[in-house]
C-alpha atoms as a PDB file:
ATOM      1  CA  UNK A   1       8.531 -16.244 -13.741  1.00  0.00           C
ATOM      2  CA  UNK A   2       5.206 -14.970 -13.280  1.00  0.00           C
ATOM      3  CA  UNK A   3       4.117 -11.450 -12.504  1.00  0.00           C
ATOM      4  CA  UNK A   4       1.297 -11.028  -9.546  1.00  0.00           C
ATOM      5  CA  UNK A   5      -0.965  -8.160  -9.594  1.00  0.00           C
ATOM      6  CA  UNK A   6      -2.540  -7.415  -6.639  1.00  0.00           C
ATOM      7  CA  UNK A   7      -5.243  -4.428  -5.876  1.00  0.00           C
ATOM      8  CA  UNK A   8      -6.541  -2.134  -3.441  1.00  0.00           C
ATOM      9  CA  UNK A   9      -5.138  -3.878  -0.465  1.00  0.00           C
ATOM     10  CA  UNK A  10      -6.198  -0.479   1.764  1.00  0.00           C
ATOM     11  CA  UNK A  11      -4.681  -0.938   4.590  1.00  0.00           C
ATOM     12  CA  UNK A  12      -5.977  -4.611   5.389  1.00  0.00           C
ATOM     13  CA  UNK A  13      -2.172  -6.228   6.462  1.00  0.00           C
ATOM     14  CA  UNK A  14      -3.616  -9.548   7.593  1.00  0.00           C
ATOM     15  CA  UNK A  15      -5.449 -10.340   3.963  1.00  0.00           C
ATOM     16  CA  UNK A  16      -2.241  -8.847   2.290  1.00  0.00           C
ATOM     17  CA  UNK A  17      -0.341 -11.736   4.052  1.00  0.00           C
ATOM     18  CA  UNK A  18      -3.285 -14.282   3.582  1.00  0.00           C
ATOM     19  CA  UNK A  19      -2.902 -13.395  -0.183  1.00  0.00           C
ATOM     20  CA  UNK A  20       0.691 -13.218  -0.317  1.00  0.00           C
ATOM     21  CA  UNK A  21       0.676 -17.086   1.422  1.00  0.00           C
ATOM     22  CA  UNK A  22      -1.543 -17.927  -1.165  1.00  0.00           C
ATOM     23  CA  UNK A  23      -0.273 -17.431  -4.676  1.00  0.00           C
ATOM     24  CA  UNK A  24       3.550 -18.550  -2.999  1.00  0.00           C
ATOM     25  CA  UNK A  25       6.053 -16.055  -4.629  1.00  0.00           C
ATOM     26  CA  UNK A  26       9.574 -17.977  -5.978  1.00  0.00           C
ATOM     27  CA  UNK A  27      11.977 -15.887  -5.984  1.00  0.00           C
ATOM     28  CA  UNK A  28      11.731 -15.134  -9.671  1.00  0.00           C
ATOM     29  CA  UNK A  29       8.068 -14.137  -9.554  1.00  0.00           C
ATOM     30  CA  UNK A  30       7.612 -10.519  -9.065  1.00  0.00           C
ATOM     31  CA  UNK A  31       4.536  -8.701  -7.195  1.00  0.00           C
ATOM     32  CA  UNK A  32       2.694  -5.615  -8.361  1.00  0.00           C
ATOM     33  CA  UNK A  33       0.773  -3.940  -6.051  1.00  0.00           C
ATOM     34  CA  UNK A  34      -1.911  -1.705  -8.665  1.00  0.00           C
ATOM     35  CA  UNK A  35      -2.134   0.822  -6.595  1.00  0.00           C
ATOM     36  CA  UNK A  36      -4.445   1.908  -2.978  1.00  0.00           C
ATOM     37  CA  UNK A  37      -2.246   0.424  -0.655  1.00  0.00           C
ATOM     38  CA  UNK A  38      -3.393   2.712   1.639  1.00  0.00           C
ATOM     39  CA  UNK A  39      -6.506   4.214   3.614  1.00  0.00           C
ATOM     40  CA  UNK A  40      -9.515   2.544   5.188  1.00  0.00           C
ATOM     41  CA  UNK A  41      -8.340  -0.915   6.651  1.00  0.00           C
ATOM     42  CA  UNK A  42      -6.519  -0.896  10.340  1.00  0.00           C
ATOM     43  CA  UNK A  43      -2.733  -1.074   9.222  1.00  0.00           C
ATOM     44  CA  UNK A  44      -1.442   0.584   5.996  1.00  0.00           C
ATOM     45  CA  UNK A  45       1.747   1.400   7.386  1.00  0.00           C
ATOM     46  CA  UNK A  46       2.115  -2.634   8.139  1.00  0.00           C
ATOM     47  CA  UNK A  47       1.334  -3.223   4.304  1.00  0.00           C
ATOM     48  CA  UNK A  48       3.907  -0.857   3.155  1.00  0.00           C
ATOM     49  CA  UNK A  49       6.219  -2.508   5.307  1.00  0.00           C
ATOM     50  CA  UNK A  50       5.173  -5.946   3.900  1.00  0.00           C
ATOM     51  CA  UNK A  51       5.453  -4.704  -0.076  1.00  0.00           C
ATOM     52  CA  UNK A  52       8.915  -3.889   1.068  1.00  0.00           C
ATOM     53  CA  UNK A  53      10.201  -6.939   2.266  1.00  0.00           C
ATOM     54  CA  UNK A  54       8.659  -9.087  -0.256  1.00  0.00           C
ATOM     55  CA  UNK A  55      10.142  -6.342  -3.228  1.00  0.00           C
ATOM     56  CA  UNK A  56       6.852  -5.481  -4.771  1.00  0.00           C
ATOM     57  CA  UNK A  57       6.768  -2.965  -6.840  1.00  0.00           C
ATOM     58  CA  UNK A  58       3.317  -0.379  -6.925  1.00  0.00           C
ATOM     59  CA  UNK A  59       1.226   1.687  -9.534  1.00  0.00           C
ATOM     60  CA  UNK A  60       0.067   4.346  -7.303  1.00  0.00           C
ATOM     61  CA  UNK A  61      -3.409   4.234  -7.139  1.00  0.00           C
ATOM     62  CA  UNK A  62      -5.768   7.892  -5.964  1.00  0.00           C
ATOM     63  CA  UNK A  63      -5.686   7.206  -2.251  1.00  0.00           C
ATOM     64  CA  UNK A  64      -1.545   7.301  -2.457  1.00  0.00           C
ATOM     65  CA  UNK A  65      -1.344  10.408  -4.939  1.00  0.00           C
ATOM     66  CA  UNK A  66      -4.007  12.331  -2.271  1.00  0.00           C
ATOM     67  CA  UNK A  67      -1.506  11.490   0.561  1.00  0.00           C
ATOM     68  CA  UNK A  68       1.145  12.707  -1.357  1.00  0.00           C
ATOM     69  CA  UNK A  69      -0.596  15.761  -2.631  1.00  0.00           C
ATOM     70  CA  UNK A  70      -1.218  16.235   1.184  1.00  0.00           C
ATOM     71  CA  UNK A  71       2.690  15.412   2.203  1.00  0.00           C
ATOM     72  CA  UNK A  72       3.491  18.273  -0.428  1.00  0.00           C
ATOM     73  CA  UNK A  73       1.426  20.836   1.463  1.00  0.00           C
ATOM     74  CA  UNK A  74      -1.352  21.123  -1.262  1.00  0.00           C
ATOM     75  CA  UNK A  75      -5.199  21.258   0.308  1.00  0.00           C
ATOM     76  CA  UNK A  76      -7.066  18.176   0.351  1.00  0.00           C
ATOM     77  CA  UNK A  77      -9.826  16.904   2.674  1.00  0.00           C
ATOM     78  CA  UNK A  78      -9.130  14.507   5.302  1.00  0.00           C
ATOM     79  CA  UNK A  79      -9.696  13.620   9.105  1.00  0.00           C
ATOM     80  CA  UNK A  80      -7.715  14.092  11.551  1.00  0.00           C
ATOM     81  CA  UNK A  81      -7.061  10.419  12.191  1.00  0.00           C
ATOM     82  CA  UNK A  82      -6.045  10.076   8.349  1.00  0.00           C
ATOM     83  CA  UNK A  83      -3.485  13.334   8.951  1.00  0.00           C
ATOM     84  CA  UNK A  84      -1.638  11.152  11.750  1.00  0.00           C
ATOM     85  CA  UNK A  85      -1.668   8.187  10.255  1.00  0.00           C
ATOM     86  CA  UNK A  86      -0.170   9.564   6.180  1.00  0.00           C
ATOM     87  CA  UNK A  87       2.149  12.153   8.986  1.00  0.00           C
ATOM     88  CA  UNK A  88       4.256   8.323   8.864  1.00  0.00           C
ATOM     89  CA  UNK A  89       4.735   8.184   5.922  1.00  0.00           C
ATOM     90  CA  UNK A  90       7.250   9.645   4.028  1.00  0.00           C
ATOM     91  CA  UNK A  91       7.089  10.387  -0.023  1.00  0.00           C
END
């Protein structure tokens, strides 16, 4: 069994995949996304989606605990683009 770590993905669902082809996961192996799923690449809500059906597990990194700070109604600084996009998510 081997344990994967993979970081700061942000958002970018077609290197996710590329990465995720790459190293092969058996079905014993386990994937550990170490945190910053989110923010700045094109599709974060398609690499949630992806840690999901593979079962990865996360660390939450600062871009995830911000967008659940913001989910929770607590002031933090972000676009308008970023509020629509973290609005589908939910915590």
């Amino acid at each position: 069994m081997r344990t994967i770590a993979i970081g700061d993905v942000h958002g970018c669902a077609r290197e996710f995949e590329a990465i995720i082809a790459m190293v092969a996961p058996g079905s014993e192996d386990r994937i550990v996304i170490v945190g910053n799923m989110i923010d700045k690449g094109p599709e974060p809500g398609r690499v949630m989606d992806i840690a999901r059906e593979i079962g990865a597990v996360s660390v939450r990194g600062n871009h995830e605990d911000k967008a659940i700070r913001w989910h929770r109604g607590n002031p933090v600084r972000i676009s308008p683009a970023r509020a629509k996009e973290w609005a589908r998510f939910t915590t």
